[in-house]
N, C-alpha and C. Protein backbone atom coordinates (compact mmCIF):
# COMPACT_ATOMS: atom_id res chain seq x y z
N UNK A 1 2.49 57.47 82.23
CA UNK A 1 1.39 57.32 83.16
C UNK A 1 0.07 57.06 82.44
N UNK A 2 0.02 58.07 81.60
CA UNK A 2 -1.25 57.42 80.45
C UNK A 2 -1.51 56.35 79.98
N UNK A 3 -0.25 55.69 79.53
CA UNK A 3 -0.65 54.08 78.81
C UNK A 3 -0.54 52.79 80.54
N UNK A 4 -0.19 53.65 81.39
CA UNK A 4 -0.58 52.31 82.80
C UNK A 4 -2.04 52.57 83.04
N UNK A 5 -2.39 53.64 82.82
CA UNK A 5 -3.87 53.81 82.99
C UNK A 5 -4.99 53.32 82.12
N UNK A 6 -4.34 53.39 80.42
CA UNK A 6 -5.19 52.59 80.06
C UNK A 6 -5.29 50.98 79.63
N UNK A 7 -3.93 50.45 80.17
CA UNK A 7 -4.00 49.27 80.03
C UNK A 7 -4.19 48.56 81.76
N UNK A 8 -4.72 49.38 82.62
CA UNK A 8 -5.32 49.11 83.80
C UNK A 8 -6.98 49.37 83.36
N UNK A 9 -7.52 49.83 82.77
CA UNK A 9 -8.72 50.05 82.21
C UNK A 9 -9.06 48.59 81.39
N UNK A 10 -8.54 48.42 80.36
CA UNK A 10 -8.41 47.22 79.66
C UNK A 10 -8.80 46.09 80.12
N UNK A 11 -7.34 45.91 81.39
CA UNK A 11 -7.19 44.79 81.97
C UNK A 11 -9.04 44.75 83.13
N UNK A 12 -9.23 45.60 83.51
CA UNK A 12 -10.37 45.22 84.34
C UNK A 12 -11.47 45.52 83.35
N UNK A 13 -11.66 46.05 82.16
CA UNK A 13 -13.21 45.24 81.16
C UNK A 13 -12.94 43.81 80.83
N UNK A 14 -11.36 43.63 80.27
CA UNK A 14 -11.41 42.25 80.04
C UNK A 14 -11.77 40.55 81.09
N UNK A 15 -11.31 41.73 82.91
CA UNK A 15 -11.58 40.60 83.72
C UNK A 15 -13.41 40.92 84.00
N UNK A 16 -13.79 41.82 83.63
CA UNK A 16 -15.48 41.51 83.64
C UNK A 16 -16.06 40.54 82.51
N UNK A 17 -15.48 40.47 81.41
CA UNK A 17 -15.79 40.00 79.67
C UNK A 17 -15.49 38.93 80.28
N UNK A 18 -14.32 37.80 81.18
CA UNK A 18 -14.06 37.09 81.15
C UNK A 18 -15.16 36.09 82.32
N UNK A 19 -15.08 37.12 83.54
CA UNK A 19 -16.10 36.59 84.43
C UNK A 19 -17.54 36.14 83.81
N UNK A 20 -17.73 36.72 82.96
CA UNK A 20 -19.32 36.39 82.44
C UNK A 20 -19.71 35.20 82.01
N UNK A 21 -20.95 35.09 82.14
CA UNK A 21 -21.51 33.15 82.32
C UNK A 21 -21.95 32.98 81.22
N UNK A 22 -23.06 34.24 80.74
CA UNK A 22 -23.89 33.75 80.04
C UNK A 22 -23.83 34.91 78.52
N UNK A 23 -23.87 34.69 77.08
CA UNK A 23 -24.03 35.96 76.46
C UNK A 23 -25.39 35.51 75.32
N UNK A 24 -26.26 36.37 75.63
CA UNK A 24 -27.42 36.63 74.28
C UNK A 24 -27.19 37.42 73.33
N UNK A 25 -27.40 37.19 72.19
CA UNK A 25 -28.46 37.67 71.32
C UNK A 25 -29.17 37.36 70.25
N UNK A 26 -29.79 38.31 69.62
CA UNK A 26 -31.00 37.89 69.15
C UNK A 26 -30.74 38.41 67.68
N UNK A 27 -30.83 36.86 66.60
CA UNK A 27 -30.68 36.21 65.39
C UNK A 27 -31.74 36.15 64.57
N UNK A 28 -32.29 37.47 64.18
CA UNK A 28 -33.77 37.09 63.47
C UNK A 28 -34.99 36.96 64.08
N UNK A 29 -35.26 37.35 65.19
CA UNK A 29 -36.01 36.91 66.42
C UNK A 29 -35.94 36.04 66.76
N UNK A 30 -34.75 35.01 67.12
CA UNK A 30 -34.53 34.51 67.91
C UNK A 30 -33.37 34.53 68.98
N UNK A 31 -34.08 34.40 70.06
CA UNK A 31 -32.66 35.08 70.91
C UNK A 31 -32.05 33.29 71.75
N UNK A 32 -31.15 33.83 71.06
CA UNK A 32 -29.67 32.31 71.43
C UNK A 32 -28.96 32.63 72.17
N UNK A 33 -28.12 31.29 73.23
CA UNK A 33 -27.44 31.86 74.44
C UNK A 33 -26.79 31.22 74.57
N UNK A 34 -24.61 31.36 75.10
CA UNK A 34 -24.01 30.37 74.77
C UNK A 34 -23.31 30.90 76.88
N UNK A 35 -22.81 29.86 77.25
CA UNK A 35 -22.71 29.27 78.08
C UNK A 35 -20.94 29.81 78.04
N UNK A 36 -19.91 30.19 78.83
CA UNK A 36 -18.62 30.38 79.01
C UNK A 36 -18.17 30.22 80.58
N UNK A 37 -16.88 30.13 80.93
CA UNK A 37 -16.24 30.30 81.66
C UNK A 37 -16.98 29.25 82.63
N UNK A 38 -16.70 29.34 84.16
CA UNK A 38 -16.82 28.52 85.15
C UNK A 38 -18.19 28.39 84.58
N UNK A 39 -18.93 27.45 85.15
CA UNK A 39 -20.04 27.12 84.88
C UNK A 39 -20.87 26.89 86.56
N UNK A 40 -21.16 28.45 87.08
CA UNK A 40 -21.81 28.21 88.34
C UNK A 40 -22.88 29.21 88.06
N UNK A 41 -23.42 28.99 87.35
CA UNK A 41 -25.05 29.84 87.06
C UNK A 41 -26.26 29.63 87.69
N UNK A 42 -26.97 30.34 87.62
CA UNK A 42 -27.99 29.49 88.62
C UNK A 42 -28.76 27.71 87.94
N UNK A 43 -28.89 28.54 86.59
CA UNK A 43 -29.95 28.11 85.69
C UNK A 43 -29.18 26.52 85.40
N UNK A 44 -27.63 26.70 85.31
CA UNK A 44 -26.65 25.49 84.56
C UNK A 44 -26.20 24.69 85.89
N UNK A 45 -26.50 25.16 87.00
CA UNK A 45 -26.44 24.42 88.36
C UNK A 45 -27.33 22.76 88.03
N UNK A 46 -28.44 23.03 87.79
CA UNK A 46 -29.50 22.34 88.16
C UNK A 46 -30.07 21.56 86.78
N UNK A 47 -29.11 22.37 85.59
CA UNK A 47 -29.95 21.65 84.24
C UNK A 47 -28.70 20.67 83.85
N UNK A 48 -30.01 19.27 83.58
CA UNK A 48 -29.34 18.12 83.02
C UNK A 48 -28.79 18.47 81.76
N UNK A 49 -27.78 17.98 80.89
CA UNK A 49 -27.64 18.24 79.18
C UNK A 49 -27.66 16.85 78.61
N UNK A 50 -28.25 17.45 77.56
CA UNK A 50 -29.08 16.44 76.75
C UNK A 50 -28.17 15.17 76.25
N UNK A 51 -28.46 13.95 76.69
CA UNK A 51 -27.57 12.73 76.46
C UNK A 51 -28.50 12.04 75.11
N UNK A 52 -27.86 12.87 73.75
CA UNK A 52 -28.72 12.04 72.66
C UNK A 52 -27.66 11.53 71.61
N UNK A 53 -28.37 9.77 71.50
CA UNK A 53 -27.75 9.21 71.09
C UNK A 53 -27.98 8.45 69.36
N UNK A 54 -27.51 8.59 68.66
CA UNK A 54 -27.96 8.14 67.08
C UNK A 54 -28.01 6.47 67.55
N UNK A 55 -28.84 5.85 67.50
CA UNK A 55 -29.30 4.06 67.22
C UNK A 55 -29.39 3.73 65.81
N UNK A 56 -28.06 3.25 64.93
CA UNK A 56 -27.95 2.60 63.86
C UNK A 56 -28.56 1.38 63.88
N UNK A 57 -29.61 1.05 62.58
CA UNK A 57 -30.06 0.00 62.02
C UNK A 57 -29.55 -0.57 61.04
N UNK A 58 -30.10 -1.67 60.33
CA UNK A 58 -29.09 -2.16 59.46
C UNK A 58 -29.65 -1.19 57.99
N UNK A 59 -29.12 -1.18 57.02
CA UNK A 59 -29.49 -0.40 55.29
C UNK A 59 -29.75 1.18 55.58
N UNK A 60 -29.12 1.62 57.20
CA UNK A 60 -28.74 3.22 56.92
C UNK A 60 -30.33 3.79 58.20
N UNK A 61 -30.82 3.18 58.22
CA UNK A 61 -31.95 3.46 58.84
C UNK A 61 -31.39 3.87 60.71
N UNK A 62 -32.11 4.79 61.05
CA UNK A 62 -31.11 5.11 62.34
C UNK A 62 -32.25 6.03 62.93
N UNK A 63 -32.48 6.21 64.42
CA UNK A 63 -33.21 6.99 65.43
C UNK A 63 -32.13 7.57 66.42
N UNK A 64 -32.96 9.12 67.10
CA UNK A 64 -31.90 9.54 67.88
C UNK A 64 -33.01 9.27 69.31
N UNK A 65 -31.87 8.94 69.97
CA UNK A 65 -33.11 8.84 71.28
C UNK A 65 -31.93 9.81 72.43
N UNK A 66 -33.09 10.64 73.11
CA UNK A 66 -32.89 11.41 73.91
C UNK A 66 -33.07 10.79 75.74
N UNK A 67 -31.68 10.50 76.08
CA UNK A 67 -32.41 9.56 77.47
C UNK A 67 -32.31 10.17 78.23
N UNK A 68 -32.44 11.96 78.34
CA UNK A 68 -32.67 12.83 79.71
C UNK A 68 -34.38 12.64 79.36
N UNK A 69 -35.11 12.85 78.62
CA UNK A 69 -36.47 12.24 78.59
C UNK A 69 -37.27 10.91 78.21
N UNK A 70 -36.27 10.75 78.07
CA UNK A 70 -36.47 8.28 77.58
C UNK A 70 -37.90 9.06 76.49
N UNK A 71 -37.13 9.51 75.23
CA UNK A 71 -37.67 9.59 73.87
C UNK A 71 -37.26 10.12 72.95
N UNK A 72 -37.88 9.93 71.89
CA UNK A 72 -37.40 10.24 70.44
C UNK A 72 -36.50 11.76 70.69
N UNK A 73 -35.83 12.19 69.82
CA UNK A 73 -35.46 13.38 69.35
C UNK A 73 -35.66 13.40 67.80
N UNK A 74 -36.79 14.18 67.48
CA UNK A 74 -37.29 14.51 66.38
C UNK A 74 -36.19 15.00 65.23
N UNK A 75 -35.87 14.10 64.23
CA UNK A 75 -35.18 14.62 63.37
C UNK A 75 -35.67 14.24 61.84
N UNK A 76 -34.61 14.12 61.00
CA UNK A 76 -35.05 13.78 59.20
C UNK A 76 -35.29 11.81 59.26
N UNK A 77 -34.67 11.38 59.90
CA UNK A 77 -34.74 10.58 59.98
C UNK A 77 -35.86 9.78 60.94
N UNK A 78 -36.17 10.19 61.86
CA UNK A 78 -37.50 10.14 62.52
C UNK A 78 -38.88 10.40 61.66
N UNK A 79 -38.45 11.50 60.92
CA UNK A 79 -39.59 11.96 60.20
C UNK A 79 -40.23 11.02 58.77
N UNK A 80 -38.91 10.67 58.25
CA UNK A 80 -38.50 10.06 56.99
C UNK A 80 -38.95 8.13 56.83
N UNK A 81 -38.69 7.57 58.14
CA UNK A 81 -38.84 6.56 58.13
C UNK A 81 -40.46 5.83 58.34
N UNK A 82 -40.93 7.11 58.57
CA UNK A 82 -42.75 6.09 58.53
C UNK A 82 -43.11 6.35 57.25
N UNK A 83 -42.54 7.20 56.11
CA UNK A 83 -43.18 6.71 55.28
C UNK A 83 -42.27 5.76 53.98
N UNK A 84 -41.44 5.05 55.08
CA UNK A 84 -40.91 4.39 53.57
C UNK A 84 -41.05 2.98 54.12
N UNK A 85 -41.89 1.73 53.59
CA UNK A 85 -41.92 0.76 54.00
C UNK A 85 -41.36 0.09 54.40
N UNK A 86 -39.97 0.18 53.53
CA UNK A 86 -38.62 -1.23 53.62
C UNK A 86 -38.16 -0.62 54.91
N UNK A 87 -38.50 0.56 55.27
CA UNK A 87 -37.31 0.70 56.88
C UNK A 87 -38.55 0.60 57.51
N UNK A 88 -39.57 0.46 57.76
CA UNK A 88 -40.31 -0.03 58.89
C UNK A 88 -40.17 -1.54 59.12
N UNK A 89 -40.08 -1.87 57.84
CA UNK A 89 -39.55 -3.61 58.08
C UNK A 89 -38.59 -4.21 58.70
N UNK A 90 -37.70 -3.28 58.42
CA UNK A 90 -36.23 -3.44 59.22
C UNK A 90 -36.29 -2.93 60.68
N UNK A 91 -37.26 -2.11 61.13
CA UNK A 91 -37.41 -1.78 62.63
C UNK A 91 -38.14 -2.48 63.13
N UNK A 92 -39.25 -3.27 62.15
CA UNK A 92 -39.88 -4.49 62.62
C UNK A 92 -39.05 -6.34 62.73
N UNK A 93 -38.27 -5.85 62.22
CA UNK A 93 -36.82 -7.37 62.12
C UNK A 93 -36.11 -7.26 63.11
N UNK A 94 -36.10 -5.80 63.73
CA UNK A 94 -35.02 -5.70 64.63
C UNK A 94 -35.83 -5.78 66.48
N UNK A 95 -37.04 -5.65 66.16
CA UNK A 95 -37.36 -5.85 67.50
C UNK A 95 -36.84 -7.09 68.61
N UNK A 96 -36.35 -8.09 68.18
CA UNK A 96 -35.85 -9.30 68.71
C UNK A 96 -34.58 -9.02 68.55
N UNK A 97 -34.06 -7.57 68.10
CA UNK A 97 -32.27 -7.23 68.55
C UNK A 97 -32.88 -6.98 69.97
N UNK A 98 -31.45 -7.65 70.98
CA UNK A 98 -30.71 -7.55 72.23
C UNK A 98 -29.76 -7.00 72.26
N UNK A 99 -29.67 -6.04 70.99
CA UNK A 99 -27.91 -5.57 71.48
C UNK A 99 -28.18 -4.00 72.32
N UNK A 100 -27.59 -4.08 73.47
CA UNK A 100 -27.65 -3.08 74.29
C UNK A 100 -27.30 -1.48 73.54
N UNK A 101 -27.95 -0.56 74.02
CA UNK A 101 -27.35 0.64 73.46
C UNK A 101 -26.67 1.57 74.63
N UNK A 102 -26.49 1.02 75.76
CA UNK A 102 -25.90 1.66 76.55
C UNK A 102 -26.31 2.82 76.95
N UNK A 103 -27.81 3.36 77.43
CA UNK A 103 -28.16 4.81 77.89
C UNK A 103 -28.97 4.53 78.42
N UNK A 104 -28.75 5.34 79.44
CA UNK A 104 -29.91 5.34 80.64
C UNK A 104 -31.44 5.37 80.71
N UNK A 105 -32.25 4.74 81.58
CA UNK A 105 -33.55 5.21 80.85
C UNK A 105 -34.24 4.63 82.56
N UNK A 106 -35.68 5.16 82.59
CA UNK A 106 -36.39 4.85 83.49
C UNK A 106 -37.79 4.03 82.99
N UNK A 107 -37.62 3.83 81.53
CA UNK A 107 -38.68 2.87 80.89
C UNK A 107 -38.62 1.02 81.23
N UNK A 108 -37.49 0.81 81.87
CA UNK A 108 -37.35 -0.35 82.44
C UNK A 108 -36.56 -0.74 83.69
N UNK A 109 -36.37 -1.93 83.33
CA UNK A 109 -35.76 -2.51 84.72
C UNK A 109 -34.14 -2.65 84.35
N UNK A 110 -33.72 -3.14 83.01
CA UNK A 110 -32.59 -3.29 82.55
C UNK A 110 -32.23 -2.21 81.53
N UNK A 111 -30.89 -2.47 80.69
CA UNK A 111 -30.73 -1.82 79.43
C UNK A 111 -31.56 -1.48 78.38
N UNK A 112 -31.31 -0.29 77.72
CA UNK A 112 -32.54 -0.28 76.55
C UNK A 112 -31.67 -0.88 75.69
N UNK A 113 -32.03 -1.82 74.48
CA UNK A 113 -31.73 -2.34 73.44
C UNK A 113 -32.14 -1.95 72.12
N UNK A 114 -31.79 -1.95 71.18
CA UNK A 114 -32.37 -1.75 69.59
C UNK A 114 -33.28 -2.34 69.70
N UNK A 115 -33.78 -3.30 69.69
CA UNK A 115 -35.26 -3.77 69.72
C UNK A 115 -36.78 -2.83 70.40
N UNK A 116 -36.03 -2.65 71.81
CA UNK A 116 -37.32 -1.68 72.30
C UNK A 116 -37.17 -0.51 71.83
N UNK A 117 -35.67 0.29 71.30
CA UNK A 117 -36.04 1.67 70.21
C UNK A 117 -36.84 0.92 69.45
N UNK A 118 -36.63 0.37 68.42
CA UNK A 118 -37.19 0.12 67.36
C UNK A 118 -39.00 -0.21 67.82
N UNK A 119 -39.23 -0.88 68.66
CA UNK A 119 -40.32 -0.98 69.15
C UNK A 119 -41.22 0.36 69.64
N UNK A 120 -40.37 0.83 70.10
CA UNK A 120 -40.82 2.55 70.53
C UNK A 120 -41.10 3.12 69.95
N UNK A 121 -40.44 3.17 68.56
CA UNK A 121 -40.51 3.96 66.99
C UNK A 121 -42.28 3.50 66.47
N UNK A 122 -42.15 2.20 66.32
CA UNK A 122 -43.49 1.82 65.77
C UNK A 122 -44.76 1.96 66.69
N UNK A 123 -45.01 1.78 68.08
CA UNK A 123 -45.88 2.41 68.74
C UNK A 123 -46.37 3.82 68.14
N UNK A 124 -45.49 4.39 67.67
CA UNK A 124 -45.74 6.18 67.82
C UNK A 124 -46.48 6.34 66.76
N UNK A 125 -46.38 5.26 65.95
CA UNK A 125 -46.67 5.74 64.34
C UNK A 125 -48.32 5.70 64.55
N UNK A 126 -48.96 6.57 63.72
CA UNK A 126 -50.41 7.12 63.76
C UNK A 126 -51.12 5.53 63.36
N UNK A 127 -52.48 5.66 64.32
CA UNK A 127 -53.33 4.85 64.38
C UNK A 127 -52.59 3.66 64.51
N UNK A 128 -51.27 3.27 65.50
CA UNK A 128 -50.98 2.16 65.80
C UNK A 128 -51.14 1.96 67.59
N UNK A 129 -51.86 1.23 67.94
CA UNK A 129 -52.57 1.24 69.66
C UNK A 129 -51.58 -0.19 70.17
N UNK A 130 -50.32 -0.03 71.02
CA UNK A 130 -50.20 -1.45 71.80
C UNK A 130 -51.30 -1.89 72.36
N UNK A 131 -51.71 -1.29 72.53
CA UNK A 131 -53.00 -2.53 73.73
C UNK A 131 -53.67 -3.12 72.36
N UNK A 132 -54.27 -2.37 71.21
CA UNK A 132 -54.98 -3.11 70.83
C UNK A 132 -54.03 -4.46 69.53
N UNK A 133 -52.74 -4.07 69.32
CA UNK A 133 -51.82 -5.04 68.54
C UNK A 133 -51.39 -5.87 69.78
N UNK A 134 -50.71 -5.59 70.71
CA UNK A 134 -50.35 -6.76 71.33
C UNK A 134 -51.51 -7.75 72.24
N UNK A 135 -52.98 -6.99 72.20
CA UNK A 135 -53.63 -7.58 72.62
C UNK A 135 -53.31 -8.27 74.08
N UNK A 136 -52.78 -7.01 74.73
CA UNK A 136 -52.09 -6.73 76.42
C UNK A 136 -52.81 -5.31 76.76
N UNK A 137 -53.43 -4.94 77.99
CA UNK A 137 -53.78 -4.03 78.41
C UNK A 137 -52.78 -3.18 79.29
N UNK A 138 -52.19 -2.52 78.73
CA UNK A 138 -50.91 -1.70 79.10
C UNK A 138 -51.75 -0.03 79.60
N UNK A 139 -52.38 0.09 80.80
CA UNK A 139 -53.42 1.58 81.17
C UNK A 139 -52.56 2.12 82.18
N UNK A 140 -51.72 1.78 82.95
CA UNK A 140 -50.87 2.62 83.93
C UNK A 140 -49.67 2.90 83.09
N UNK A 141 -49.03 4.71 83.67
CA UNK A 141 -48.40 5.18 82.59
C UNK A 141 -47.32 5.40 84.08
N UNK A 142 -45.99 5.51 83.90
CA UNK A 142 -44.68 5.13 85.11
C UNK A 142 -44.97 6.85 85.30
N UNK A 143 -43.54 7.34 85.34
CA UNK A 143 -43.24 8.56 85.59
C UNK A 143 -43.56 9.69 84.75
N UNK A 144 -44.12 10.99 85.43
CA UNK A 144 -44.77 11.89 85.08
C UNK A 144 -45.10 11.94 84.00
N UNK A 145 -43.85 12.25 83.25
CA UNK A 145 -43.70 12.71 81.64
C UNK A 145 -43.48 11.52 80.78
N UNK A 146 -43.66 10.28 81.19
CA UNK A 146 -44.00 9.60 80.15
C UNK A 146 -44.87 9.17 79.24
N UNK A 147 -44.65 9.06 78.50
CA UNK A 147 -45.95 8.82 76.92
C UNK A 147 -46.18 7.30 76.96
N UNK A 148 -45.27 6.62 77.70
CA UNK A 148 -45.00 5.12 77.30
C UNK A 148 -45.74 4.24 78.29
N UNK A 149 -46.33 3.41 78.60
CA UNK A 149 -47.32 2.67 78.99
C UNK A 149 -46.50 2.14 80.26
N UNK A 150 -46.41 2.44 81.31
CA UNK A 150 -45.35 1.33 82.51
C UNK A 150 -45.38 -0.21 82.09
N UNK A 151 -44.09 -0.75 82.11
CA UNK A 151 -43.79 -2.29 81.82
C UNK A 151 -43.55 -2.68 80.49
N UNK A 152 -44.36 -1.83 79.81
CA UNK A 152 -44.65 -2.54 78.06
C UNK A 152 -43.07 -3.18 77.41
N UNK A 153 -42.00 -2.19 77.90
CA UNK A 153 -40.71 -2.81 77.36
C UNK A 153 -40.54 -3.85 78.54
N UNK A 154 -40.74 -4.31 79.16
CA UNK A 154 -40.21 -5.55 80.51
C UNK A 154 -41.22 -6.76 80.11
N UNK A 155 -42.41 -5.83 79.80
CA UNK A 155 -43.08 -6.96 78.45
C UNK A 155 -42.82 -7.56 77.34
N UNK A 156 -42.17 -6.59 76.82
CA UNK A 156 -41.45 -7.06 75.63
C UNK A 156 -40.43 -8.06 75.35
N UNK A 157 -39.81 -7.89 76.46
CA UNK A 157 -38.51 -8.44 76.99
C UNK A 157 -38.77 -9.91 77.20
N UNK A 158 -39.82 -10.64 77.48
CA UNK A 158 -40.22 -11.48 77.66
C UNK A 158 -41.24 -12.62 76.45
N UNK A 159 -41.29 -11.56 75.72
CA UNK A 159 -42.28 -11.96 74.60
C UNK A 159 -41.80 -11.01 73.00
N UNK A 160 -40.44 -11.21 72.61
CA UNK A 160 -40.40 -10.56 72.00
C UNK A 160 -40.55 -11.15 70.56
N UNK A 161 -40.36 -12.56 70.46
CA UNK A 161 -41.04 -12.91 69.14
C UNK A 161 -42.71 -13.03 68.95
N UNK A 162 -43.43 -12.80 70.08
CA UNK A 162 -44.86 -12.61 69.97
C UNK A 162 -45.37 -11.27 69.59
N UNK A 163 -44.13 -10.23 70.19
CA UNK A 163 -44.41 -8.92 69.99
C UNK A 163 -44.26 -8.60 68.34
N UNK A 164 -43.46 -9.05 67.96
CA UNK A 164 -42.63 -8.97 66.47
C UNK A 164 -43.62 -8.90 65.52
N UNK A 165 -44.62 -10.31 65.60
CA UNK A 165 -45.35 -11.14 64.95
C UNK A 165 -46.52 -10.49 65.36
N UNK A 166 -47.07 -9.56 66.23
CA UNK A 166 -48.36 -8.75 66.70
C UNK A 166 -48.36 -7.62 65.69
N UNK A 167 -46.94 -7.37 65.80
CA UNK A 167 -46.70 -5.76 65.32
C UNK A 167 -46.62 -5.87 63.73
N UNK A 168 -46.29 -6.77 63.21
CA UNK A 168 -46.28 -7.30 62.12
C UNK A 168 -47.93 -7.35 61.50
N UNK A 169 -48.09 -7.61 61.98
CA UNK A 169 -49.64 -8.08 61.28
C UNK A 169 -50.18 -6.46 61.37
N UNK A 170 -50.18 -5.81 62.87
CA UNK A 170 -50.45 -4.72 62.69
C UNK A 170 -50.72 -4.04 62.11
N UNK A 171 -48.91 -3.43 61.67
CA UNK A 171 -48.43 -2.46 60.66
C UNK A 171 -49.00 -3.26 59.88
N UNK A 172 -49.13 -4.10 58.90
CA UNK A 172 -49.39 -4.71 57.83
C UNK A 172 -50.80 -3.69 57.45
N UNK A 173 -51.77 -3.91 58.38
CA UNK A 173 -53.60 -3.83 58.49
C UNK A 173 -53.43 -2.26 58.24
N UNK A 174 -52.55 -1.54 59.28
CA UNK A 174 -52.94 -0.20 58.55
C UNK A 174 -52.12 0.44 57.34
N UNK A 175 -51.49 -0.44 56.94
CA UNK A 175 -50.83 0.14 55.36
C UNK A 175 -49.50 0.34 55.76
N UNK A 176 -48.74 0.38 56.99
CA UNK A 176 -47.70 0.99 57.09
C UNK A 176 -46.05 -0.37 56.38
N UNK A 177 -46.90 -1.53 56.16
CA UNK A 177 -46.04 -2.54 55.41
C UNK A 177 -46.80 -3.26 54.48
């Protein structure tokens, strides 16, 4: 009778251990949280997960773009590439790539392509202004949380060896090639 009792004990901590959604704790002061079993939480109801994707360039050069926020995801390689010339060159060669990268985005009308990452990349870089390199007044900004100018890639799209050759001279003027 003793051992039905305690493997009836068992059996119902293990079906509470099992029911559970969510488990913390805290790593150094930081408190981390991993996700189990059915997934009907309140919090995991309603949250998107992060669709980030590595964009290979040519000689190793590569960006991660995050398209639940249509932007960068800050990494070594994000960090690494403004200051080495030969890969700004190559993100400046690649702006007139069309090859689709397949992820969603609300920065345009069509697909994002390597070209507008790569274009996206060099906007960001310090003291570089589209309005004042492409010499286009890009002042309305789309949806809430965007950083990115409404149209500028549907602009691009249309003018992308003018853009190339803007951005070029650009980067050139402030040292970044």
């Amino acid at each position: 009778m003793k051992k039905i009792s305690i493997i009836f004990i068992l059996l119902a901590h293990l079906s509470f251990v099992i029911q559970a959604q969510e488990y913390q704790y805290n790593d150094s002061g930081i408190t981390k949280s991993f996700e189990f079993g059915p997934s009907n939480s309140k919090n995991s109801s309603n949250q998107q997960r992060d669709i980030i994707e590595a964009i290979y360039f040519d000689k190793g050069v590569q960006l991660s773009w995050n398209s639940n926020i249509d932007d960068f995801d800050i990494d070594i390689f994000f960090v690494n590439t403004k200051n080495n010339k030969k890969m700004v060159e190559i993100l400046v060669n690649n702006i007139q790539n069309t090859d689709w990268v397949y992820l969603p985005t609300k920065l345009k009308l069509n697909e994002l392509t390597k070209g507008d990452i790569a274009f996206l990349y060099l906007i960001q870089l310090k003291n570089i202004d589209p309005n004042s390199c492409l010499h286009h007044n890009f002042d309305v900004y789309g949806y809430s949380n965007s950083k990115y100018p409404e149209g500028i890639l549907d602009y691009l799209d249309y003018n992308r060896l003018e853009v190339q050759n803007n951005m070029r001279i650009c980067l050139s003027d402030k040292g970044y090639l």
